[in-house]
Protein backbone atom coordinates (compact mmCIF):
# COMPACT_ATOMS: atom_id res chain seq x y z
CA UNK A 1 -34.65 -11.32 -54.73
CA UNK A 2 -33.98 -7.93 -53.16
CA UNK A 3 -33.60 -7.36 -49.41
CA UNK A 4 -34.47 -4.07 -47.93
CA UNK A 5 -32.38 -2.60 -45.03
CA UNK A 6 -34.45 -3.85 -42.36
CA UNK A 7 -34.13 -7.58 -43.73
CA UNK A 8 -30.04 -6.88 -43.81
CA UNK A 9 -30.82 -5.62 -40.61
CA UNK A 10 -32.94 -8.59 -39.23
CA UNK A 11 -30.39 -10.91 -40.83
CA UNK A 12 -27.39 -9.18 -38.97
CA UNK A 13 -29.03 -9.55 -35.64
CA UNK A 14 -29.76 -12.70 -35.95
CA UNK A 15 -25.95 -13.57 -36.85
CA UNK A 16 -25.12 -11.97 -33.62
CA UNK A 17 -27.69 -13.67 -31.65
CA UNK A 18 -26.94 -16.65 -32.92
CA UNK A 19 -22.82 -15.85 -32.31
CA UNK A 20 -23.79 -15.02 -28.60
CA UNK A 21 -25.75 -18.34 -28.05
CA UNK A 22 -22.50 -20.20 -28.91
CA UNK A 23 -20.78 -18.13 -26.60
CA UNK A 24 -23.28 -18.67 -23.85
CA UNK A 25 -23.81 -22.38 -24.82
CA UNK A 26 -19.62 -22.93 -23.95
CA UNK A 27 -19.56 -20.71 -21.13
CA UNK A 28 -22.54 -23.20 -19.75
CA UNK A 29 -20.69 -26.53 -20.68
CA UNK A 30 -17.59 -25.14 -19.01
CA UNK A 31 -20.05 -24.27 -16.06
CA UNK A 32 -20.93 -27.84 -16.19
CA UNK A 33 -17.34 -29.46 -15.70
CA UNK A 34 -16.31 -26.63 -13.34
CA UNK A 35 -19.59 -28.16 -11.35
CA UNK A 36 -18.63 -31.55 -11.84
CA UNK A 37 -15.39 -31.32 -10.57
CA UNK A 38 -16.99 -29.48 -7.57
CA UNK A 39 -18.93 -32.11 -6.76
CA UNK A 40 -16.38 -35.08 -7.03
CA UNK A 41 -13.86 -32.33 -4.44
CA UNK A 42 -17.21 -31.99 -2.09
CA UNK A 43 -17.59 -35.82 -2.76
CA UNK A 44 -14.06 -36.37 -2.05
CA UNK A 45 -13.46 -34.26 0.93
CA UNK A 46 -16.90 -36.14 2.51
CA UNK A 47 -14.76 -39.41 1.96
CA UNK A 48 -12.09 -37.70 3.16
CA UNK A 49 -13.74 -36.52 6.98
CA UNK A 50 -16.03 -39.71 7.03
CA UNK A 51 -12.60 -41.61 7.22
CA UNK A 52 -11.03 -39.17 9.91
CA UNK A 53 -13.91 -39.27 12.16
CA UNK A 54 -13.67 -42.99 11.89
CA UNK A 55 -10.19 -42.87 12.83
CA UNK A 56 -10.93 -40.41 15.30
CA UNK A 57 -13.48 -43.20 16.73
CA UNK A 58 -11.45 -45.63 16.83
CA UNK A 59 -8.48 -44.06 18.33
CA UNK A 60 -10.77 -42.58 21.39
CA UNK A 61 -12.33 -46.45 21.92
CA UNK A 62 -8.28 -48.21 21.49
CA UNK A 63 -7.55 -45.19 24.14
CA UNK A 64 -9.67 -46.10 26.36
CA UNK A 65 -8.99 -49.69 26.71
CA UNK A 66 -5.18 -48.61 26.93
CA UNK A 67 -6.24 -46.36 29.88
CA UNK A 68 -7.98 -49.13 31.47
CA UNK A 69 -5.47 -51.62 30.81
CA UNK A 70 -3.09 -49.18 32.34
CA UNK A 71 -5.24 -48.63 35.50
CA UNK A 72 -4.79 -52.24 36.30
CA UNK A 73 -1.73 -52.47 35.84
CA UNK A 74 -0.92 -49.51 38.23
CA UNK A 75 -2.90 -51.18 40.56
CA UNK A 76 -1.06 -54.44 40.20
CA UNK A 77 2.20 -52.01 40.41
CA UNK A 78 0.78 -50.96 43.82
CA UNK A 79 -0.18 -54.31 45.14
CA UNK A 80 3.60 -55.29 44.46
CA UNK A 81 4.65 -52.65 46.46
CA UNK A 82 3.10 -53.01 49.36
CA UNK A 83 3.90 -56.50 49.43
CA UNK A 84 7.36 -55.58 48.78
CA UNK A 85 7.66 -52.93 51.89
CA UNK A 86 5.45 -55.52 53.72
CA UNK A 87 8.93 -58.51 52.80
CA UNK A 88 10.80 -55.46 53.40
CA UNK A 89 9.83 -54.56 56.90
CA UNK A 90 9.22 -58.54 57.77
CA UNK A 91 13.29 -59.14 57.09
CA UNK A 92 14.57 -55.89 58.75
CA UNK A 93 12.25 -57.07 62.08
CA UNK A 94 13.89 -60.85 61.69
CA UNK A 95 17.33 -58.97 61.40
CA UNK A 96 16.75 -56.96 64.22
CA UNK A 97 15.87 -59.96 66.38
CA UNK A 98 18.57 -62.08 64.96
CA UNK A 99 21.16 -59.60 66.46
């Protein structure tokens, strides 16, 4: 069987087609993991702020029931006070008369 030029020809392209298909073939598959490790960071990171806003959440709601906690008992602070300065002023007037 003889093979002209243009079959050698033919027959050498094709070799280098087919060598350049492999080559784009394992450029794709390591396109692929590249991509899946993308997607398991992007998953990862959305885990990631899905958990801080939670936090976040639940740091705003346990600072508001310290602020109101605190508001009474600055009240109650205030209350003692004045019934302090009230005792206060009560025992300086029964001193007074006393002398």
């Amino acid at each position: 069987m003889t093979f002209s030029p243009a079959d050698l020809l033919l027959m050498a392209v094709l070799v280098a087609t087919t060598g350049l298909i492999v080559l784009v073939y394992r450029r794709l598959a390591r396109l692929d993991e590249l991509n899946r490790e993308y997607e398991s960071a992007l998953n990862d990171t959305a885990q990631a702020l899905s958990a801080a806003r939670d936090a976040l959440t639940t740091l705003n709601m346990d600072g508001r029931e310290v602020l109101v906690l605190l508001a009474g008992r600055i009240d109650d602070a205030h209350a003692l006070i004045g019934e302090i300065d009230e005792r206060v002023a009560h025992s300086d007037r029964d001193a007074r008369r006393a002398s």
